[in-house]
PDB file of N, CA and C in Angstrom:
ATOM      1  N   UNK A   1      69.412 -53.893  25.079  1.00  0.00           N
ATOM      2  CA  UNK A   1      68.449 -54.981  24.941  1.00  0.00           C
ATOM      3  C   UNK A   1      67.995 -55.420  26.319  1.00  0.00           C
ATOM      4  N   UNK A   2      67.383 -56.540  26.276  1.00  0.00           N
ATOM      5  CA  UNK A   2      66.613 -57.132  27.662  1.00  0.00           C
ATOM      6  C   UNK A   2      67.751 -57.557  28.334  1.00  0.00           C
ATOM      7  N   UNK A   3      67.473 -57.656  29.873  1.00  0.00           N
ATOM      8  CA  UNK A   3      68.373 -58.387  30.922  1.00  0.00           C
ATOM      9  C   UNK A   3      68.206 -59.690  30.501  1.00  0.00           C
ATOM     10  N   UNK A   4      69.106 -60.508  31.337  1.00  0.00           N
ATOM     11  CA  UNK A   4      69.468 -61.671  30.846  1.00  0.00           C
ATOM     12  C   UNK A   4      68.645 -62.317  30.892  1.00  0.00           C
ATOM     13  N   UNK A   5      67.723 -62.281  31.976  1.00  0.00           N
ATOM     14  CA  UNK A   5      65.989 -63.511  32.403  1.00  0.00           C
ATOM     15  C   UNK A   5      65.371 -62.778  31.121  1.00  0.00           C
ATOM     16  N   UNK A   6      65.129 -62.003  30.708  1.00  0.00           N
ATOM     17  CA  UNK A   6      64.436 -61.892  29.889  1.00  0.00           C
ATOM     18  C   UNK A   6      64.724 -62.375  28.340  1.00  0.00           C
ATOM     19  N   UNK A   7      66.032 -62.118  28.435  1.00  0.00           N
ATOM     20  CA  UNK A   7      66.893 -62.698  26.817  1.00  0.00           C
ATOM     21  C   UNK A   7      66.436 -63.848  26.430  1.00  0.00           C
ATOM     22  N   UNK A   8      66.816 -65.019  27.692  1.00  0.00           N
ATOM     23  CA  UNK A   8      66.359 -66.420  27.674  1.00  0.00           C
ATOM     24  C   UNK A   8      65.168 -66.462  27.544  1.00  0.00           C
ATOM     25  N   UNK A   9      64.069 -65.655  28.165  1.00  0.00           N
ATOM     26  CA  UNK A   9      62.757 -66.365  28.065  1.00  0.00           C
ATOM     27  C   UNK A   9      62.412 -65.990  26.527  1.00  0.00           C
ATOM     28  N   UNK A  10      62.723 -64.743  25.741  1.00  0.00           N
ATOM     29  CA  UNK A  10      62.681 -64.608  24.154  1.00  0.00           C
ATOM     30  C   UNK A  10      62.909 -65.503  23.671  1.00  0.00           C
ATOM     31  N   UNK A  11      64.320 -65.952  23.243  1.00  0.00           N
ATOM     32  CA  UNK A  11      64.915 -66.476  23.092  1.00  0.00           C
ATOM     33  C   UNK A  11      64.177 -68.357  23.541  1.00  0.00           C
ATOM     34  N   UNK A  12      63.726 -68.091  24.795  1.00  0.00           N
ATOM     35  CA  UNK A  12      62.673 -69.360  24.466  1.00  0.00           C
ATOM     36  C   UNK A  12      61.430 -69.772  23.826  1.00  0.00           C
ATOM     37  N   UNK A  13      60.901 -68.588  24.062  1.00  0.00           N
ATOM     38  CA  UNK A  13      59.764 -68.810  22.793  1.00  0.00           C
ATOM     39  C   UNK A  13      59.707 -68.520  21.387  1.00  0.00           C
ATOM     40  N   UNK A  14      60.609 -67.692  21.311  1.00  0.00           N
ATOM     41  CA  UNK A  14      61.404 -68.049  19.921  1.00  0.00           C
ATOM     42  C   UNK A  14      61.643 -69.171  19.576  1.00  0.00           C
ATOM     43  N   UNK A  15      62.099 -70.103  20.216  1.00  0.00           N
ATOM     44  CA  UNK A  15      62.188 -71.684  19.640  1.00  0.00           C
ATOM     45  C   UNK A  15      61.011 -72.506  19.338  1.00  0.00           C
ATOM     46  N   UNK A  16      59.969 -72.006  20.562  1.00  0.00           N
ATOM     47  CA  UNK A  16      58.953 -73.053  20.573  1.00  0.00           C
ATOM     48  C   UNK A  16      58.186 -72.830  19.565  1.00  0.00           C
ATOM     49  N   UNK A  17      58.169 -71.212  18.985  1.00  0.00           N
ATOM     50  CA  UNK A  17      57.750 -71.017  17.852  1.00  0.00           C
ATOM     51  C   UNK A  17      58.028 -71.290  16.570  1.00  0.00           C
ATOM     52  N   UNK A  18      59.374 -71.349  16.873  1.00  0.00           N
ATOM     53  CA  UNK A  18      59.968 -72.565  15.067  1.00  0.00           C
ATOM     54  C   UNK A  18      59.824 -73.766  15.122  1.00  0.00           C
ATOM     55  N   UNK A  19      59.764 -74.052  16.475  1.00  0.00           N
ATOM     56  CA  UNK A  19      58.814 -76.137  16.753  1.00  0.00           C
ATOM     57  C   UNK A  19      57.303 -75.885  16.150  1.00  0.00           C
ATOM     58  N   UNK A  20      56.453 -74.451  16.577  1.00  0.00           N
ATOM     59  CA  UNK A  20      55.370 -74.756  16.274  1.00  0.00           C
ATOM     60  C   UNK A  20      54.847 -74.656  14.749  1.00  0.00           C
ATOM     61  N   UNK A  21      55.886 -73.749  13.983  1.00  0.00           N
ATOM     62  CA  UNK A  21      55.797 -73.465  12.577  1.00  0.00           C
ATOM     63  C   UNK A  21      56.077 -74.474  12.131  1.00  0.00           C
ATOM     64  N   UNK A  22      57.301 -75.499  12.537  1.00  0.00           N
ATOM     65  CA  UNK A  22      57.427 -76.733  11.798  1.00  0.00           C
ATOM     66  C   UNK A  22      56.324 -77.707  11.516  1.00  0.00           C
ATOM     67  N   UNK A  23      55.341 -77.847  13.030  1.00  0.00           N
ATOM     68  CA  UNK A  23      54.669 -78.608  12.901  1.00  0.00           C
ATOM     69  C   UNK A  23      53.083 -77.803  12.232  1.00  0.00           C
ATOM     70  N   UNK A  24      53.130 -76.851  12.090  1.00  0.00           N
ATOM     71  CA  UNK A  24      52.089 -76.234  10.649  1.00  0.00           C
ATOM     72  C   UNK A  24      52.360 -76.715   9.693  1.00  0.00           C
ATOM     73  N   UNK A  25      54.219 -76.374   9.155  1.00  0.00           N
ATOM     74  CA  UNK A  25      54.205 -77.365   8.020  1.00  0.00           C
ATOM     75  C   UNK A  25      53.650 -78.638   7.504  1.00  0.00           C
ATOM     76  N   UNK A  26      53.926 -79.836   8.510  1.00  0.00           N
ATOM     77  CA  UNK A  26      53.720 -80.774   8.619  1.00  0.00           C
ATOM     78  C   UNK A  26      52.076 -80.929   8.636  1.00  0.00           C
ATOM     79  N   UNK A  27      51.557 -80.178   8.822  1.00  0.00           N
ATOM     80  CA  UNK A  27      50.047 -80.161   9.193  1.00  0.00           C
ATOM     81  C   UNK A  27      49.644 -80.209   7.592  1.00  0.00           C
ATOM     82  N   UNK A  28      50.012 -78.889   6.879  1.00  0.00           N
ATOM     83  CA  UNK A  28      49.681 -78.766   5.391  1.00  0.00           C
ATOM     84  C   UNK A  28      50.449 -80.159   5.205  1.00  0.00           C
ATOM     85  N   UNK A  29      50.924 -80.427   4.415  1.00  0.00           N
ATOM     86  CA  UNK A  29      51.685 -81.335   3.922  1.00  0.00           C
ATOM     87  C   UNK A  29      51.482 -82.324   4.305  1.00  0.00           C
ATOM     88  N   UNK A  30      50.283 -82.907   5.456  1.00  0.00           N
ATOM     89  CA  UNK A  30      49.835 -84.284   5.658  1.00  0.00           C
ATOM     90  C   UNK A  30      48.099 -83.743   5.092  1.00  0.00           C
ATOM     91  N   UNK A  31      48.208 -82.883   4.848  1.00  0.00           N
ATOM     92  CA  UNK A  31      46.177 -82.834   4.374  1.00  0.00           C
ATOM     93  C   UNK A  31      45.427 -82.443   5.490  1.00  0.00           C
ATOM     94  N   UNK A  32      46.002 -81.522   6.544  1.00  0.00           N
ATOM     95  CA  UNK A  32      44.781 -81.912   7.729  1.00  0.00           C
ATOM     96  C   UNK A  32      44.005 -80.606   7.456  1.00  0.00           C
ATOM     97  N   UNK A  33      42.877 -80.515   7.800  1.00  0.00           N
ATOM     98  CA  UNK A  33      41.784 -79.531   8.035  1.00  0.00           C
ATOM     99  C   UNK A  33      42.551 -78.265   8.379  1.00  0.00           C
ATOM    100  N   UNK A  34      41.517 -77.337   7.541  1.00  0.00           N
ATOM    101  CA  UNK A  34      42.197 -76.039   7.638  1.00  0.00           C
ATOM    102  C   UNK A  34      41.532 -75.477   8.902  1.00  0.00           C
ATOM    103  N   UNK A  35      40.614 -75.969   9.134  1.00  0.00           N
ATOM    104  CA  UNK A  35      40.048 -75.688  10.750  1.00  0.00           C
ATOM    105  C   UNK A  35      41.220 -75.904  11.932  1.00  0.00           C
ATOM    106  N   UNK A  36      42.052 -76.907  12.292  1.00  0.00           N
ATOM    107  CA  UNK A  36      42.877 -77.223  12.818  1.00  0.00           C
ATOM    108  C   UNK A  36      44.085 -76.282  12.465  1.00  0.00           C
ATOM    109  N   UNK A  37      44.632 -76.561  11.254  1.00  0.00           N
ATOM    110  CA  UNK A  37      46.053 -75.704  11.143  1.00  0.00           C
ATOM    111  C   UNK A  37      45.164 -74.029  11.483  1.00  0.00           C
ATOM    112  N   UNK A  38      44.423 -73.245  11.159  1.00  0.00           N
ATOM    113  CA  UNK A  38      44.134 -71.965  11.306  1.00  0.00           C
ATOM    114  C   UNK A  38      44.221 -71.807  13.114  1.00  0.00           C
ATOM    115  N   UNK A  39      43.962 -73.023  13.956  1.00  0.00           N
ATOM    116  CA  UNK A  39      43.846 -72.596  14.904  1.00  0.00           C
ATOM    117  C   UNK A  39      44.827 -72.506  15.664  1.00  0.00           C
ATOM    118  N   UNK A  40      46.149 -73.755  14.814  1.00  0.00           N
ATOM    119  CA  UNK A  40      47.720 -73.555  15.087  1.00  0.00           C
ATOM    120  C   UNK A  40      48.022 -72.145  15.099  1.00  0.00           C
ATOM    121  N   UNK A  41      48.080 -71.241  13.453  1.00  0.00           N
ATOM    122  CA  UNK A  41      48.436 -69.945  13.284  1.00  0.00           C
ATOM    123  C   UNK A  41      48.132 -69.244  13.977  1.00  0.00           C
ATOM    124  N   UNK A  42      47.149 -68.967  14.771  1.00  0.00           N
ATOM    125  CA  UNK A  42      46.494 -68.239  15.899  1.00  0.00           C
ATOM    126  C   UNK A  42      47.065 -68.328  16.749  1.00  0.00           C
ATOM    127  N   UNK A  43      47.478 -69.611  17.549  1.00  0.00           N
ATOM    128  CA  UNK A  43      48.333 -69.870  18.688  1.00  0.00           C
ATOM    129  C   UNK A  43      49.610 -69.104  18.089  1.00  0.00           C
ATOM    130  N   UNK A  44      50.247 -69.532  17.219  1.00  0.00           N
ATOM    131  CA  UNK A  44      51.574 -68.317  16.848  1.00  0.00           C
ATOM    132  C   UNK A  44      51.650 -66.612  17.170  1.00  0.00           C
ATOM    133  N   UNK A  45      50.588 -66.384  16.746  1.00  0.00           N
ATOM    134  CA  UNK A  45      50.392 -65.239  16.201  1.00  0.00           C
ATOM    135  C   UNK A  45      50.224 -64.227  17.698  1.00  0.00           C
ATOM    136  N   UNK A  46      49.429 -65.188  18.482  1.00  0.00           N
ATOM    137  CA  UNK A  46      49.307 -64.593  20.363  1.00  0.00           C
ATOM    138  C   UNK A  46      50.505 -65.093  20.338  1.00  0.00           C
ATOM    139  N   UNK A  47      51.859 -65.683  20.573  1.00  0.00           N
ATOM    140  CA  UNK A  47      52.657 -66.020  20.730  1.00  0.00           C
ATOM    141  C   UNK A  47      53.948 -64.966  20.363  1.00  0.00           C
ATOM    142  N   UNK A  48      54.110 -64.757  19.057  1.00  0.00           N
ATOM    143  CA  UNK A  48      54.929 -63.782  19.032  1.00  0.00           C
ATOM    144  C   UNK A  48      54.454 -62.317  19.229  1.00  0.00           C
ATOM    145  N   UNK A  49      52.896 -62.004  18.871  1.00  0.00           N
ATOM    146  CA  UNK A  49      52.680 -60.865  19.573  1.00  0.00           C
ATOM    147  C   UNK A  49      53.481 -60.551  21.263  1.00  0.00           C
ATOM    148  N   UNK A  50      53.341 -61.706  22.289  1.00  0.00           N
ATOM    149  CA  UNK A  50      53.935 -62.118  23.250  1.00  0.00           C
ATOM    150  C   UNK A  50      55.292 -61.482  23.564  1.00  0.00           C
ATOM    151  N   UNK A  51      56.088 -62.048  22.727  1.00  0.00           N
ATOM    152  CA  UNK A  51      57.819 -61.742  22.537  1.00  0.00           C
ATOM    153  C   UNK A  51      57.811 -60.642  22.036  1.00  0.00           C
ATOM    154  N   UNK A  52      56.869 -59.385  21.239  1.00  0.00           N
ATOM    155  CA  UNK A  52      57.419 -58.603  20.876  1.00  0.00           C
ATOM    156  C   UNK A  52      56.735 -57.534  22.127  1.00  0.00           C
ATOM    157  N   UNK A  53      55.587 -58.025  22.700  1.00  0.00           N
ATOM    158  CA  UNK A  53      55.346 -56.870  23.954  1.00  0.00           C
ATOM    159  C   UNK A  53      56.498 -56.818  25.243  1.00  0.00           C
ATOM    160  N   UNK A  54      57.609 -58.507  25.538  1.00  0.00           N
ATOM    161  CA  UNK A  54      58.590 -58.522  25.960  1.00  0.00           C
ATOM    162  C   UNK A  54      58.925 -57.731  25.776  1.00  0.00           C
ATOM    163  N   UNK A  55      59.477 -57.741  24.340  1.00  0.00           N
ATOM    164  CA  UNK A  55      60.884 -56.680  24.112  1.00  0.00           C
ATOM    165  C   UNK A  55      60.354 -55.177  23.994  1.00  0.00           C
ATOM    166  N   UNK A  56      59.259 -54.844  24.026  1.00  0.00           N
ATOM    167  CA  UNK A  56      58.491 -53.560  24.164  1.00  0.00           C
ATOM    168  C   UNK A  56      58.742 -52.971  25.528  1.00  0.00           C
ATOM    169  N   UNK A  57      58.154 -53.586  26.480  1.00  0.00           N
ATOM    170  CA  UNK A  57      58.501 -53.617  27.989  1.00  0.00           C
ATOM    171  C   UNK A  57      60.044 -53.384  28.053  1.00  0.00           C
ATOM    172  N   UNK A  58      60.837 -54.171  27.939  1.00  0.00           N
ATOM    173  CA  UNK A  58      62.181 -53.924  28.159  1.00  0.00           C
ATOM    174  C   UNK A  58      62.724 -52.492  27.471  1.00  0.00           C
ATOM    175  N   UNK A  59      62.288 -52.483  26.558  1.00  0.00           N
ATOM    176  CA  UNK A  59      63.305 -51.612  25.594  1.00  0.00           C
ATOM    177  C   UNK A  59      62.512 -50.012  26.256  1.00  0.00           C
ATOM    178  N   UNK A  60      61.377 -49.932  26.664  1.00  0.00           N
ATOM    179  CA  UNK A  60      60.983 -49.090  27.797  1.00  0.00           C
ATOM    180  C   UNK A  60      61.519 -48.987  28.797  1.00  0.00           C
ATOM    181  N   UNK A  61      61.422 -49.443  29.879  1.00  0.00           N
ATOM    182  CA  UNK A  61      61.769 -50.201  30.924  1.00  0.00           C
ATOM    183  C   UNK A  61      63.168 -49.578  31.020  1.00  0.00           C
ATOM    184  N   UNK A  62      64.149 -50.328  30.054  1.00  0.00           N
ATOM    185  CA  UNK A  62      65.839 -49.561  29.480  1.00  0.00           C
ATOM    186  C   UNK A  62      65.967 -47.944  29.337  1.00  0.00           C
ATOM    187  N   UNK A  63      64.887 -47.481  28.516  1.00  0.00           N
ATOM    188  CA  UNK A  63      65.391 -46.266  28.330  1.00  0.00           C
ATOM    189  C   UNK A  63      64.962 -45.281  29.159  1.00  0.00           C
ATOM    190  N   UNK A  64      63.570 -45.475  30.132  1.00  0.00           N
ATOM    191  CA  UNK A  64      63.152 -44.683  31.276  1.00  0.00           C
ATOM    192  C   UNK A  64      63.885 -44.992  32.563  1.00  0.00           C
ATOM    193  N   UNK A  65      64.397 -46.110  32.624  1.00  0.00           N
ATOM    194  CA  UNK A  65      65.179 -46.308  34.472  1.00  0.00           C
ATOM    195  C   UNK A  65      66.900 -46.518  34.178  1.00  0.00           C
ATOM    196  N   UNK A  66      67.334 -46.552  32.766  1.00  0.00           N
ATOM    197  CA  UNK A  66      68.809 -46.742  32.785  1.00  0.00           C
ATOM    198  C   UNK A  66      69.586 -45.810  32.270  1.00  0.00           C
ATOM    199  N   UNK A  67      68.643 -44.501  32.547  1.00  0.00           N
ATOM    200  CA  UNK A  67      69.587 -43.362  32.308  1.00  0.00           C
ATOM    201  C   UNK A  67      70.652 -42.911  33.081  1.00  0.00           C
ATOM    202  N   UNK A  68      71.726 -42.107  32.403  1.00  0.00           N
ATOM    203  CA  UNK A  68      72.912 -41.098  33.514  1.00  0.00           C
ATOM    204  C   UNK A  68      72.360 -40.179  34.391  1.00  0.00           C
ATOM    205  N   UNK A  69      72.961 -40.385  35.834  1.00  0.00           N
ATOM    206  CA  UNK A  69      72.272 -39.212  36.107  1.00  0.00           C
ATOM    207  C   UNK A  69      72.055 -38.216  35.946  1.00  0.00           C
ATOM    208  N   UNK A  70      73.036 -37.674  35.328  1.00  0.00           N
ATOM    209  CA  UNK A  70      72.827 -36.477  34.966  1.00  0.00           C
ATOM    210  C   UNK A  70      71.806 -36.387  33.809  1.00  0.00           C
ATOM    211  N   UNK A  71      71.404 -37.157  32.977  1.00  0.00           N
ATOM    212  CA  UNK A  71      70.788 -36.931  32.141  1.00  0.00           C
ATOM    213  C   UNK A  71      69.277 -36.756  32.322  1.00  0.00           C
ATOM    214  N   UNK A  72      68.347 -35.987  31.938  1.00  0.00           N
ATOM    215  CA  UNK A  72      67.406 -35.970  32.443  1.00  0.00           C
ATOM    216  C   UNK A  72      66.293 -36.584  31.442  1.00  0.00           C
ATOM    217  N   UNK A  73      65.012 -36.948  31.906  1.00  0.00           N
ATOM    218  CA  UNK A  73      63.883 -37.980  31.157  1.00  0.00           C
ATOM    219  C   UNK A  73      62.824 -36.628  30.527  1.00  0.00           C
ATOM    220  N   UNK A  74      63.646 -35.779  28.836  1.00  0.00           N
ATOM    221  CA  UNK A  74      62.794 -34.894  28.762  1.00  0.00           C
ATOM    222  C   UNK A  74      61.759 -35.579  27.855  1.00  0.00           C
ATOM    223  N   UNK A  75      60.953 -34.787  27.231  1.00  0.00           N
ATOM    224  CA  UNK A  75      59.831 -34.574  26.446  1.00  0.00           C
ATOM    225  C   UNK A  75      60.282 -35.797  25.183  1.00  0.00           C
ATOM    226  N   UNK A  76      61.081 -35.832  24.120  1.00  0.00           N
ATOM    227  CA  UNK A  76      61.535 -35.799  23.159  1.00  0.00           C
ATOM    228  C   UNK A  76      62.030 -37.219  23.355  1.00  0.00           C
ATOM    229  N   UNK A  77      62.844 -37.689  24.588  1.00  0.00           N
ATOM    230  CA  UNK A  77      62.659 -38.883  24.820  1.00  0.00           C
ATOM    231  C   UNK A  77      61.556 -39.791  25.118  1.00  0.00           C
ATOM    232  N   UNK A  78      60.630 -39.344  25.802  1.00  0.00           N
ATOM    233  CA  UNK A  78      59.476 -40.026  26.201  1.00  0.00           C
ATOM    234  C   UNK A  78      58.532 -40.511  24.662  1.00  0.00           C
ATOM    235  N   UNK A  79      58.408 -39.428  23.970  1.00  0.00           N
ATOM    236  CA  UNK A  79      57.758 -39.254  22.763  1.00  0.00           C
ATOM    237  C   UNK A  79      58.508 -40.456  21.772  1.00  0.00           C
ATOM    238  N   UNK A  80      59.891 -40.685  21.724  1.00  0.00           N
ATOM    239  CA  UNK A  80      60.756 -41.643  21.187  1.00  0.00           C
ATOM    240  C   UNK A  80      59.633 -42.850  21.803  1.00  0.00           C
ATOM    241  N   UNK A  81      59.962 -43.201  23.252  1.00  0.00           N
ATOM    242  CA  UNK A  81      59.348 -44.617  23.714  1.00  0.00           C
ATOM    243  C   UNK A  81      57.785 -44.514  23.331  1.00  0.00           C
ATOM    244  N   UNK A  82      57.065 -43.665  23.743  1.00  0.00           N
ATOM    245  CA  UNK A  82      55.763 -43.691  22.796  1.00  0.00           C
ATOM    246  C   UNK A  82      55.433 -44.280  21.599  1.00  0.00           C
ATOM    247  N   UNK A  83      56.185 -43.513  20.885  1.00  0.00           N
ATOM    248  CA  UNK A  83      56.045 -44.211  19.267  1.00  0.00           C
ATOM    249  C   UNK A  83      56.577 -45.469  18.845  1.00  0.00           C
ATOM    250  N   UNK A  84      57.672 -45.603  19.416  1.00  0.00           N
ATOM    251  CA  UNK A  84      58.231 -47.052  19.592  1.00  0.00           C
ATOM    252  C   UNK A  84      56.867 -48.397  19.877  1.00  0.00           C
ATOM    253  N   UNK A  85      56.280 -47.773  20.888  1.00  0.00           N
ATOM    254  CA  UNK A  85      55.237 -48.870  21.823  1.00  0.00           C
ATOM    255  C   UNK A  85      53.819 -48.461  20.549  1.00  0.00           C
ATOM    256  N   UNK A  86      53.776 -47.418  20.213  1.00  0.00           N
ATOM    257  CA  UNK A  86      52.445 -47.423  19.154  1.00  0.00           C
ATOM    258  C   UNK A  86      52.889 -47.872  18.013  1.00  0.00           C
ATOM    259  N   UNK A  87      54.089 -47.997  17.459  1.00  0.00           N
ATOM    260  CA  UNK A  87      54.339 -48.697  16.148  1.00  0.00           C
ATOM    261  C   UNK A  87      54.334 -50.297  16.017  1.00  0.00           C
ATOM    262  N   UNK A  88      54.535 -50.744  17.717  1.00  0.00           N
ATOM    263  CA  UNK A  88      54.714 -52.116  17.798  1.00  0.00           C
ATOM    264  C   UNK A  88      53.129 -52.862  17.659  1.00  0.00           C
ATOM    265  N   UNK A  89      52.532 -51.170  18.425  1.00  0.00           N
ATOM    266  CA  UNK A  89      50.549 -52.366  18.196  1.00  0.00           C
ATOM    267  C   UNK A  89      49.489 -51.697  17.121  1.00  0.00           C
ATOM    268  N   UNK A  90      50.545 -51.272  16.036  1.00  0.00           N
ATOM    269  CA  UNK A  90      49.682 -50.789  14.759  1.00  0.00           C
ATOM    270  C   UNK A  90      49.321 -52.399  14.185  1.00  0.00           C
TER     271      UNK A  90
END
């Protein structure tokens, strides 16, 4: 997984994002304009897109620079992180 600066900063917007879902709730459930809450969901939505290009980066990042040495960076691995990073922005 991610180094530790990175854990925390997930891990922080992960929160701010269950503060911000709460207060969607609260949005429906007081009557407000769907103009307003739609523009909340949006802010989410760039938001965890956000945290998951984090952990995209890292989990790259991990498997191209934290290999054994002996082990070498063939074909079959690369193609692994590829698809990994194209499944995350289907």
């Amino acid at each position: 997984m991610a180094n530790e600066d990175s854990k925390n900063d997930i891990l922080s917007r992960l929160k701010t994002l269950k503060g911000h879902i709460s207060g969607i709730e609260k949005m429906v459930e007081s009557g407000k304009n769907c103009e307003d809450i739609l523009i909340q969901i949006s802010a989410i939505k760039s938001s965890i897109h956000k945290v998951g290009m984090i952990i995209v980066e890292e989990h790259a990042l991990d498997c191209l620079l934290n290999q054994e040495p002996e082990e070498c960076l063939n074909k079959d691995k690369v193609k692994k992180i590829v698809k990994t990073l194209l499944n995350y922005t289907k």
